[in-house]
N, C-alpha and C. Protein backbone atom coordinates (compact mmCIF):
# COMPACT_ATOMS: atom_id res chain seq x y z
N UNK A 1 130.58 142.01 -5.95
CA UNK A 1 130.76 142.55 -4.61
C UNK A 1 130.82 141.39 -3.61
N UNK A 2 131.59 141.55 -2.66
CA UNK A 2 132.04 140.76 -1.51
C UNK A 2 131.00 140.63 -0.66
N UNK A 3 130.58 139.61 -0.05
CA UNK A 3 129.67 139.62 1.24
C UNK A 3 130.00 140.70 2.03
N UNK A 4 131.26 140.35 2.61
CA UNK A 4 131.82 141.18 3.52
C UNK A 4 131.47 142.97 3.19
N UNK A 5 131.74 143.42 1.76
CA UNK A 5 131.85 144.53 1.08
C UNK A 5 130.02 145.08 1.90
N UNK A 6 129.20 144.14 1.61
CA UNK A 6 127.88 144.40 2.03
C UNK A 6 127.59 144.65 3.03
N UNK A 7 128.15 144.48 3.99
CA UNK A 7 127.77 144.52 5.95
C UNK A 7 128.60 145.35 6.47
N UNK A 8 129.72 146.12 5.77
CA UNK A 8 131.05 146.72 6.66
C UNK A 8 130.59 147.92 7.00
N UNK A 9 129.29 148.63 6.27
CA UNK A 9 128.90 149.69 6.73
C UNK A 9 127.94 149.62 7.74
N UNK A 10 127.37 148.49 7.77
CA UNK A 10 126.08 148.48 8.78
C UNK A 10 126.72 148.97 10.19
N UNK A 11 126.21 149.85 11.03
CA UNK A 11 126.58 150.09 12.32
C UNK A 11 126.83 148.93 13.47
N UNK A 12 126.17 148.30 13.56
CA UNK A 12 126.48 147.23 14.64
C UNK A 12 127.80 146.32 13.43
N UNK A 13 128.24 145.88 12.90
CA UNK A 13 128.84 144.85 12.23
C UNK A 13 130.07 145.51 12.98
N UNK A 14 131.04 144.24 13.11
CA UNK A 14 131.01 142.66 13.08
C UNK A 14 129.73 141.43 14.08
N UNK A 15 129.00 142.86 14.80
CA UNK A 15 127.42 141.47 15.55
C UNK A 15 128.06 141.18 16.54
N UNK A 16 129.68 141.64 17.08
CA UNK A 16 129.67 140.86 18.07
C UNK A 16 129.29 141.14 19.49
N UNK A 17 128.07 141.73 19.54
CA UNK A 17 127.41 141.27 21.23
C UNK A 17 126.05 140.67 20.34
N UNK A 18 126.13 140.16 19.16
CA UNK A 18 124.86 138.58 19.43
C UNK A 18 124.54 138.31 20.30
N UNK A 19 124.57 138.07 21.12
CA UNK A 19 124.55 136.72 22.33
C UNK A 19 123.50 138.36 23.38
N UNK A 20 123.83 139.47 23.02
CA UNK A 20 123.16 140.26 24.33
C UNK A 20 122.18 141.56 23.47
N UNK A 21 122.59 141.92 22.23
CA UNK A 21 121.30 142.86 21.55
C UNK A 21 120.97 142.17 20.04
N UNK A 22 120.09 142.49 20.30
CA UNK A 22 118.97 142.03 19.27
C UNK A 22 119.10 142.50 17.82
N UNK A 23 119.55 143.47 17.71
CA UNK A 23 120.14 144.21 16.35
C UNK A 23 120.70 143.82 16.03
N UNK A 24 122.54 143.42 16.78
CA UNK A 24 123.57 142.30 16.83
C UNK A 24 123.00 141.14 16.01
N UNK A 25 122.35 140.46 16.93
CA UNK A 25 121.80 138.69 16.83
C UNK A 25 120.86 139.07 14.86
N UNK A 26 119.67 139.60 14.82
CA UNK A 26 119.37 140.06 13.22
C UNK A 26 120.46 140.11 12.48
N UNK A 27 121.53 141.01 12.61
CA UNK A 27 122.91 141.41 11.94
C UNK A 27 123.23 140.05 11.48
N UNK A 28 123.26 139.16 12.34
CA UNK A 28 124.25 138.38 12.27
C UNK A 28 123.84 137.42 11.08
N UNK A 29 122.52 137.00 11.56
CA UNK A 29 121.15 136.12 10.84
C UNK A 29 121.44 136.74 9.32
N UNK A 30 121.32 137.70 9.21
CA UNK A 30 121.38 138.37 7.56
C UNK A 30 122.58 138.17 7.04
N UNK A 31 123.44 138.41 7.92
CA UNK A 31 124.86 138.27 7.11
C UNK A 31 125.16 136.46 7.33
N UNK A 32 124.94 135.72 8.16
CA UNK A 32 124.82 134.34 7.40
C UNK A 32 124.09 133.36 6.71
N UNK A 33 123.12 134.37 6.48
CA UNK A 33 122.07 134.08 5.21
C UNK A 33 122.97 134.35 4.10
N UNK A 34 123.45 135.45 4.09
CA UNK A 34 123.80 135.88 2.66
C UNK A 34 125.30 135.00 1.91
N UNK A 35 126.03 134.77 3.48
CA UNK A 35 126.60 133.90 2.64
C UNK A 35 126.56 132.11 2.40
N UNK A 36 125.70 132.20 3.29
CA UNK A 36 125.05 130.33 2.25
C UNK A 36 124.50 130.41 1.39
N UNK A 37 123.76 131.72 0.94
CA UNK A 37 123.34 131.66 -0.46
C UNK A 37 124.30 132.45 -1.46
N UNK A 38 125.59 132.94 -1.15
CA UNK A 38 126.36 133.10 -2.03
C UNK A 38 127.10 132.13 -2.64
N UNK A 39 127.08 130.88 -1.45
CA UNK A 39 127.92 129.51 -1.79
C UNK A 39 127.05 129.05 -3.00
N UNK A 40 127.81 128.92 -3.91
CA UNK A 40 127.34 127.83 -5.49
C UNK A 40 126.64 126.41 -5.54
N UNK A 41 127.15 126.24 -4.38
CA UNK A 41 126.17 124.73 -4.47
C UNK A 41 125.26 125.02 -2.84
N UNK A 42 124.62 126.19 -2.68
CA UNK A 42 123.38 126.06 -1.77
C UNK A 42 122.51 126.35 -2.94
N UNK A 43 121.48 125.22 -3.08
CA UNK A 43 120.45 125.91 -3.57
C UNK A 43 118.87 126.16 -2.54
N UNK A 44 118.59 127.68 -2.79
CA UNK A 44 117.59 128.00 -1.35
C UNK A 44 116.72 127.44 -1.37
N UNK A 45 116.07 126.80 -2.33
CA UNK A 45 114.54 126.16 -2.16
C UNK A 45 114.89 124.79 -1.66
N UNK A 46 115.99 124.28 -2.12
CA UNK A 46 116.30 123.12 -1.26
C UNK A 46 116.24 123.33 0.88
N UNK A 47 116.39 124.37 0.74
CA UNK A 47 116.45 124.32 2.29
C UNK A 47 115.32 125.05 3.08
N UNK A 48 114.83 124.80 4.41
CA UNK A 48 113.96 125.56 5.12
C UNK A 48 114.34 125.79 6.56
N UNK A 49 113.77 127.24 6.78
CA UNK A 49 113.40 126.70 8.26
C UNK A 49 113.31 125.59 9.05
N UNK A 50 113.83 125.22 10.03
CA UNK A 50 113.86 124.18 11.41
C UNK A 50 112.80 124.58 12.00
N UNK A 51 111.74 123.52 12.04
CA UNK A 51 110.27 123.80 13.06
C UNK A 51 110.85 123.34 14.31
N UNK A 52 110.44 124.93 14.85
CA UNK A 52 111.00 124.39 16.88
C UNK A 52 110.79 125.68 16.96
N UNK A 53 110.20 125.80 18.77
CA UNK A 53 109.73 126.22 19.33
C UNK A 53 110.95 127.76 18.81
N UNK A 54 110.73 128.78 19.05
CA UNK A 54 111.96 130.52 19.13
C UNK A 54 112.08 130.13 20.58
N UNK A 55 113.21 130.18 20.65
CA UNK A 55 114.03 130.21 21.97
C UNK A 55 114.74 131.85 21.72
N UNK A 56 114.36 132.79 21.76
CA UNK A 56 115.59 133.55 21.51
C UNK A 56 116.46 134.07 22.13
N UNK A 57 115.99 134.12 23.17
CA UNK A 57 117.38 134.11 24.27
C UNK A 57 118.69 133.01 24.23
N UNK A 58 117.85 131.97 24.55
CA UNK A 58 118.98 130.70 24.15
C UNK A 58 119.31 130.79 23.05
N UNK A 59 118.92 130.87 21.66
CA UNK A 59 119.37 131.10 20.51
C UNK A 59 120.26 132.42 20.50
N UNK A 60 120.25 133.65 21.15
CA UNK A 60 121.32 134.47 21.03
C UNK A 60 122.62 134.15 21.50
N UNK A 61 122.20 133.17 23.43
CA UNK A 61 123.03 132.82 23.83
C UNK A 61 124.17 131.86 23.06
N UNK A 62 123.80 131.00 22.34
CA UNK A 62 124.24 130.20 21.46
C UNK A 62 124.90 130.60 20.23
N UNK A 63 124.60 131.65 20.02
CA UNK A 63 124.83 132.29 18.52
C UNK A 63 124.33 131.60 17.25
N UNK A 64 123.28 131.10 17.40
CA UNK A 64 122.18 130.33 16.89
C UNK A 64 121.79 131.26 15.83
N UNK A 65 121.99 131.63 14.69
CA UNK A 65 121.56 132.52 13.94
C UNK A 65 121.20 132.07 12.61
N UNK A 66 121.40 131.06 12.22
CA UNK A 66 120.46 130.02 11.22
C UNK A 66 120.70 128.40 11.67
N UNK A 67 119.45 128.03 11.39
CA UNK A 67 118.84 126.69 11.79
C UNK A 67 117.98 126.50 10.60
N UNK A 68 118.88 126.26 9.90
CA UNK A 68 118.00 125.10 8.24
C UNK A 68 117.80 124.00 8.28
N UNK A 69 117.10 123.35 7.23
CA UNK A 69 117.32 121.55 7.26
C UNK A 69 117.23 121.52 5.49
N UNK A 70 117.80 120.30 5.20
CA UNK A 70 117.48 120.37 3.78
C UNK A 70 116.08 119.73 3.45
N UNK A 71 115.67 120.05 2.47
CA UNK A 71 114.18 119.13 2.67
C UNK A 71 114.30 117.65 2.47
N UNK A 72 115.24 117.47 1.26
CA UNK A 72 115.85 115.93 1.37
C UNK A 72 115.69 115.10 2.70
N UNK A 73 116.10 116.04 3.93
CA UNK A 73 116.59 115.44 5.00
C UNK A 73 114.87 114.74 5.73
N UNK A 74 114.02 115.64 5.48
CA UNK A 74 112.58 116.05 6.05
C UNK A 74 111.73 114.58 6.39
């Protein structure tokens, strides 16, 4: 099954007022989770969360919806 195949039913999808509801901005977060971990060469334990303050306003404004780091990078 397609990423895409996975989200086409969700009611808010395609997310696009991110930037102004909160359901949107989640939507969005899940569906580009799902596809960096569909990509073959992400592996998830290699990556984490970005420690920094939740901005989430600015982060909606932005369309900020994942902020990883690799740990390599750390």
């Amino acid at each position: 099954m397609m990423i895409l195949d996975q989200f086409k039913t969700h009611p808010e999808f395609p997310f696009d007022r991110y930037f102004e509801s909160s359901n949107h901005y989640a939507g969005a977060m899940q569906y580009w989770m799902a596809v960096l971990r569909a990509a073959d060469t992400f592996v998830d334990t290699d990556w984490h969360p970005r420690s920094r303050p939740v901005e989430i306003d600015e982060d909606m404004y932005l369309g900020k919806v994942i902020d990883v780091v690799s740990i390599m990078l750390r």
